[in-house]
C-alpha atoms as a PDB file:
ATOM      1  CA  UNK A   1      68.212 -31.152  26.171  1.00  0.00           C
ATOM      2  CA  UNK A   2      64.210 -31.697  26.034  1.00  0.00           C
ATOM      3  CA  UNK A   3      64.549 -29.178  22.246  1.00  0.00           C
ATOM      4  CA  UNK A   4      65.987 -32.537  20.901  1.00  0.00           C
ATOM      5  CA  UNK A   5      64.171 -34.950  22.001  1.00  0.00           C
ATOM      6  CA  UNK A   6      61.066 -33.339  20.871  1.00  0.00           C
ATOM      7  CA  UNK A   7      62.853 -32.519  17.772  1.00  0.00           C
ATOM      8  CA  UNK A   8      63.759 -36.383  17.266  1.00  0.00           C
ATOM      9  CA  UNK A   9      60.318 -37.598  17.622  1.00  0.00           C
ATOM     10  CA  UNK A  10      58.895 -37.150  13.947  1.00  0.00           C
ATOM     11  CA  UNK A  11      59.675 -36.882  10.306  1.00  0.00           C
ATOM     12  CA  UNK A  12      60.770 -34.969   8.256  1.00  0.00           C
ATOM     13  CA  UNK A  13      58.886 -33.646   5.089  1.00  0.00           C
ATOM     14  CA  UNK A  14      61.601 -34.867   2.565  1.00  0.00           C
ATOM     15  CA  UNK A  15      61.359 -38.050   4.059  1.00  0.00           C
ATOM     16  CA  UNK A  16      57.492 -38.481   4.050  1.00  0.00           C
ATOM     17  CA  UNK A  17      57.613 -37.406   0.585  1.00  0.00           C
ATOM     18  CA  UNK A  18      60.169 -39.980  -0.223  1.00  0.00           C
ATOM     19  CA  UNK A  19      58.203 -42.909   1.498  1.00  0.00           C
ATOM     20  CA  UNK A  20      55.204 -41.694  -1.160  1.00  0.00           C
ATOM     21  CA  UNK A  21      57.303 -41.367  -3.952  1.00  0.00           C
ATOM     22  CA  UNK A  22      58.380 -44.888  -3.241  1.00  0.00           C
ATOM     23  CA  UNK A  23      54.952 -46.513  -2.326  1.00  0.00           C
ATOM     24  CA  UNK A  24      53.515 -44.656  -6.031  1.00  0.00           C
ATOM     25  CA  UNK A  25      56.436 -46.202  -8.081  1.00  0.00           C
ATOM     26  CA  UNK A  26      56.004 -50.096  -6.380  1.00  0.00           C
ATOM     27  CA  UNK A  27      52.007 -49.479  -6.600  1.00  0.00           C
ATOM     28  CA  UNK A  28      52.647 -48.694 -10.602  1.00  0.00           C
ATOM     29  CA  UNK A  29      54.579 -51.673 -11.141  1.00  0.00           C
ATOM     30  CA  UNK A  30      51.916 -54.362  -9.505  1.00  0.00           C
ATOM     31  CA  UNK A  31      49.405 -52.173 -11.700  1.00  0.00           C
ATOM     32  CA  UNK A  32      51.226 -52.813 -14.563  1.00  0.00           C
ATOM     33  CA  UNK A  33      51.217 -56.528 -14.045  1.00  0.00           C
ATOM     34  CA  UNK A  34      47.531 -57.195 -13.457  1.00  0.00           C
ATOM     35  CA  UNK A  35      46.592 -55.366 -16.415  1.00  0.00           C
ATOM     36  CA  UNK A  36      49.476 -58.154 -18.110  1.00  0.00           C
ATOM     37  CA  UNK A  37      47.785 -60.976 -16.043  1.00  0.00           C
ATOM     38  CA  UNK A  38      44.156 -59.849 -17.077  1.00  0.00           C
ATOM     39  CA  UNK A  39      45.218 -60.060 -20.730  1.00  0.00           C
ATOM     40  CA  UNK A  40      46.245 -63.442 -20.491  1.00  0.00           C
ATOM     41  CA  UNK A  41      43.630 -64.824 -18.329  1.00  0.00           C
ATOM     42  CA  UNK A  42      41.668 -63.503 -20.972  1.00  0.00           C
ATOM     43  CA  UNK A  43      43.061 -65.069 -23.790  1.00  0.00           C
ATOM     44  CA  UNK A  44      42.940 -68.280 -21.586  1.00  0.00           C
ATOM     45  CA  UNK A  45      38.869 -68.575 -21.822  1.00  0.00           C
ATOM     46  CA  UNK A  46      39.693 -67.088 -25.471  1.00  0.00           C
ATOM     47  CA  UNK A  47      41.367 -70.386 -25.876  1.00  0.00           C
ATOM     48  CA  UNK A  48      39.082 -72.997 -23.628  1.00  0.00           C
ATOM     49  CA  UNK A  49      36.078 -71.464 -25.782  1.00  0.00           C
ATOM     50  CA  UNK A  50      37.543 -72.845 -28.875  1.00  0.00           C
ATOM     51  CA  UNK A  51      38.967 -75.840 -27.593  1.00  0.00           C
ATOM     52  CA  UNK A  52      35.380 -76.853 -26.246  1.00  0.00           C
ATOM     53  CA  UNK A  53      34.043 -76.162 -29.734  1.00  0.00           C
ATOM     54  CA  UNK A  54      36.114 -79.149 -30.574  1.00  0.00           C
ATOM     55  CA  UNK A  55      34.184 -81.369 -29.302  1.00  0.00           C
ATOM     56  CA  UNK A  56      30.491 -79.928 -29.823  1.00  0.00           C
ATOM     57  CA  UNK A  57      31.753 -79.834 -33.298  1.00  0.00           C
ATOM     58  CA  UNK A  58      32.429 -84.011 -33.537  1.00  0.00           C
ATOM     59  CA  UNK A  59      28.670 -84.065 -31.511  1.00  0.00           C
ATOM     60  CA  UNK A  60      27.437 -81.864 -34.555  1.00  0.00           C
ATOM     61  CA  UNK A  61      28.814 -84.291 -37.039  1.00  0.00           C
ATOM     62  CA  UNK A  62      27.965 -87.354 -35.447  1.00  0.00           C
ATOM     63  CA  UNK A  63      23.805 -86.076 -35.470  1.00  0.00           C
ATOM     64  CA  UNK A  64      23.757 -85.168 -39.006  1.00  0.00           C
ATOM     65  CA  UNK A  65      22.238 -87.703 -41.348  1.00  0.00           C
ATOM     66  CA  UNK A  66      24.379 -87.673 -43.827  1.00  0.00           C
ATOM     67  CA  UNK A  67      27.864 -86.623 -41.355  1.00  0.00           C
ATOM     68  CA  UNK A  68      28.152 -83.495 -42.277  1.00  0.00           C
ATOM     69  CA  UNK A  69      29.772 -80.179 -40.868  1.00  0.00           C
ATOM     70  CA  UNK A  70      27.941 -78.214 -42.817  1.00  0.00           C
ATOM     71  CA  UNK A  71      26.065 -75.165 -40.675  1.00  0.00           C
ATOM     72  CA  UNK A  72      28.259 -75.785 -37.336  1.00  0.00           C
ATOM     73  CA  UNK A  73      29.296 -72.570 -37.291  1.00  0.00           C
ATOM     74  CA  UNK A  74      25.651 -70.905 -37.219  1.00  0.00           C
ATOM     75  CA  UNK A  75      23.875 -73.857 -34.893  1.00  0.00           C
ATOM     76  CA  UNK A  76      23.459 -72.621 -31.630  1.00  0.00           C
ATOM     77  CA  UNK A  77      24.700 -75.296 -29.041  1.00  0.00           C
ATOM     78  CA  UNK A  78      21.235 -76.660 -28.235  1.00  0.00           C
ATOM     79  CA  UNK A  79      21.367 -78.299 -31.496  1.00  0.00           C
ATOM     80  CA  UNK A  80      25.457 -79.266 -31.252  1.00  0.00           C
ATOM     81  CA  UNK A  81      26.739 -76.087 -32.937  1.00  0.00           C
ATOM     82  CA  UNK A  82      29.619 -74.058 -31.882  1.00  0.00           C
ATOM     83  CA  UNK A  83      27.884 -70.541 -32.398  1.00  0.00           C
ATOM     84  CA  UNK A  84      27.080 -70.216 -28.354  1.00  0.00           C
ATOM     85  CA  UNK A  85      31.105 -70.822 -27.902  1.00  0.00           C
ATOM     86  CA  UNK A  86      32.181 -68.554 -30.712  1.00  0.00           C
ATOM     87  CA  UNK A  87      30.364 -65.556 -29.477  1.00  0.00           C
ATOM     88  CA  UNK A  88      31.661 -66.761 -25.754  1.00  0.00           C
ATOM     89  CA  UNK A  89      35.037 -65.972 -27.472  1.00  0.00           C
ATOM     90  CA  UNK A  90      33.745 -62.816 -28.322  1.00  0.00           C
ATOM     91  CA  UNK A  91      32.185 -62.129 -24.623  1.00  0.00           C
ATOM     92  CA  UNK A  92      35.108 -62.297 -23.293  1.00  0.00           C
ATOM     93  CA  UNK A  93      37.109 -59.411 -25.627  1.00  0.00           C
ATOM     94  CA  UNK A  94      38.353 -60.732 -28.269  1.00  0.00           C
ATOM     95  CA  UNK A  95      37.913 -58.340 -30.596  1.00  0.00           C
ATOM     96  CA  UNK A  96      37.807 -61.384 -34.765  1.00  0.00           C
ATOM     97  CA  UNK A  97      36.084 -64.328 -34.371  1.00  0.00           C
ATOM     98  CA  UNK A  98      35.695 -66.376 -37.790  1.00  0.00           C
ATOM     99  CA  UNK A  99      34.519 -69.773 -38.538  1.00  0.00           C
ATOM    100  CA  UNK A 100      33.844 -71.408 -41.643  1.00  0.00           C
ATOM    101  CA  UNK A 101      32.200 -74.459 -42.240  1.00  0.00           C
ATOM    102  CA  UNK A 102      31.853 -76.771 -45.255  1.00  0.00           C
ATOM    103  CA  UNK A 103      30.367 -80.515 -45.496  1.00  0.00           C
ATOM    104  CA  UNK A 104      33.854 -81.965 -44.858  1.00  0.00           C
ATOM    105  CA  UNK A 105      35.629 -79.585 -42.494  1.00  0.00           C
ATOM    106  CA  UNK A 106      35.474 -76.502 -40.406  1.00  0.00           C
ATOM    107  CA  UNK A 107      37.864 -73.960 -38.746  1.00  0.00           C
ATOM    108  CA  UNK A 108      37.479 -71.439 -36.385  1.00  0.00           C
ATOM    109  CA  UNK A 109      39.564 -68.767 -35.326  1.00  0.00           C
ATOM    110  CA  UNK A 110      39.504 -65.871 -32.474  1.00  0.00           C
ATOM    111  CA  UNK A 111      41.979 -62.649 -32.134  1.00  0.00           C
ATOM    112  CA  UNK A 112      43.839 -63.230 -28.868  1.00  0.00           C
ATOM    113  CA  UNK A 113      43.563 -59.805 -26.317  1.00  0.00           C
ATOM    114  CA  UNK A 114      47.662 -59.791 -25.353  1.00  0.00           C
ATOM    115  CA  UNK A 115      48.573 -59.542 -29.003  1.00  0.00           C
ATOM    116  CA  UNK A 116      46.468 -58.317 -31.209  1.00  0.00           C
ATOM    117  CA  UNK A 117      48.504 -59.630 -34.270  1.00  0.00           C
ATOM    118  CA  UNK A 118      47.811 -63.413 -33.512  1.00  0.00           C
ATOM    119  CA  UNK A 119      44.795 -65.443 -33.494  1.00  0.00           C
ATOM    120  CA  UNK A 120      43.983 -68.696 -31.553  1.00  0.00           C
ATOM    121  CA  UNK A 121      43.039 -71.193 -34.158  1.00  0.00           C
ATOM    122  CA  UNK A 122      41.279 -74.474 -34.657  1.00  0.00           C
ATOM    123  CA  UNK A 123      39.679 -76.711 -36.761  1.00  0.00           C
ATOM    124  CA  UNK A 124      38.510 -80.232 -37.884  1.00  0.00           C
ATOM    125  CA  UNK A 125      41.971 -81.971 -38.444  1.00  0.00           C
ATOM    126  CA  UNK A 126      42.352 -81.425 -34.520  1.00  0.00           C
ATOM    127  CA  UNK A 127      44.780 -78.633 -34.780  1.00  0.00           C
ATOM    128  CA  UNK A 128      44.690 -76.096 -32.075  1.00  0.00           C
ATOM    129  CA  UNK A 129      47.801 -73.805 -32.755  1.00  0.00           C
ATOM    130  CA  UNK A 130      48.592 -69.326 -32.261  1.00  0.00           C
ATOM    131  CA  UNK A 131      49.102 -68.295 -35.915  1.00  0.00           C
ATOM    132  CA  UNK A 132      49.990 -64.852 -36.865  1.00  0.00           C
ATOM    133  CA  UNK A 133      47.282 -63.875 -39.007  1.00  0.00           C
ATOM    134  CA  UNK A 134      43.772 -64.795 -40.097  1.00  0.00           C
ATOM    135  CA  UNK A 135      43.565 -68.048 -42.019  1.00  0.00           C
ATOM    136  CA  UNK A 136      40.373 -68.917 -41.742  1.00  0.00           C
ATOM    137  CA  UNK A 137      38.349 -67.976 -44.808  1.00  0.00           C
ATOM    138  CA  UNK A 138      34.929 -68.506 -46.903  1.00  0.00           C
ATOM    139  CA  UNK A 139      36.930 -71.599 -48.740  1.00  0.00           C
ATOM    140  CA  UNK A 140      39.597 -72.188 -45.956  1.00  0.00           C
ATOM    141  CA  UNK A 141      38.957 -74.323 -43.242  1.00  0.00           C
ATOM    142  CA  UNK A 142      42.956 -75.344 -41.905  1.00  0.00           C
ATOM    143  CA  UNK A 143      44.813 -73.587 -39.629  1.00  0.00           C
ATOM    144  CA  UNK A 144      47.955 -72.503 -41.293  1.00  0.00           C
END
């Protein structure tokens, strides 16, 4: 009687290997949804970046004598420009940021990291929308 109960006491191989097996396949899955989470916490400061340059863009106009956007794309934030939150857009990862300015409007768009195929734009009409493609050109200054 004491060859079971010594026999009793522990696992078997198959079943340790199971319990691994099983830990691997759970660890894979919350793996695979942090790297999902990371994207879009990244395209979150993608997106606060250029909603910020919103508003340092309106402080831009507002110190130009005559109002003008002109150059808000290449002023660095200590004089009201948006270049300092553009290239935080870039800091962060993603990977086409363009911005175009003119004397009467300006747009600015940033590749988001989850999908590569859509950009986060805005511009001086106070659209902030997720377009598909680049709109934002040397003559273009809307978000389509």
């Amino acid at each position: 009687m004491n060859i079971y109960r010594i026999k009793d006491r522990g696992f078997t191989l198959i079943e340790l290997l199971v319990v691994i097996a099983i830990i691997g396949i759970l660890a894979s899955v919350v793996l695979a949804s942090l790297n999902s989470a990371r994207d879009k916490g990244t395209d979150a400061a993608i997106k606060s970046n250029l909603n910020n340059s919103r508003a340092q863009a309106e402080l831009y106009y507002d110190d130009q004598s005559p109002r003008s956007y002109a150059s808000v794309c290449t002023t660095a934030a200590s004089g009201n420009g948006i270049q300092d939150l553009l290239g935080g857009a870039t800091d962060v990862g993603s990977g086409d940021v363009n911005c175009a300015d003119s004397a009467d409007a300006w747009g600015a768009e940033a590749q988001l990291v989850s999908d590569t195929s859509e950009y986060y734009c805005v511009d001086s009409t106070g659209t902030a929308t997720t377009t598909s493609a680049t709109t934002i050109g040397t003559s273009d200054y809307v978000c389509d």
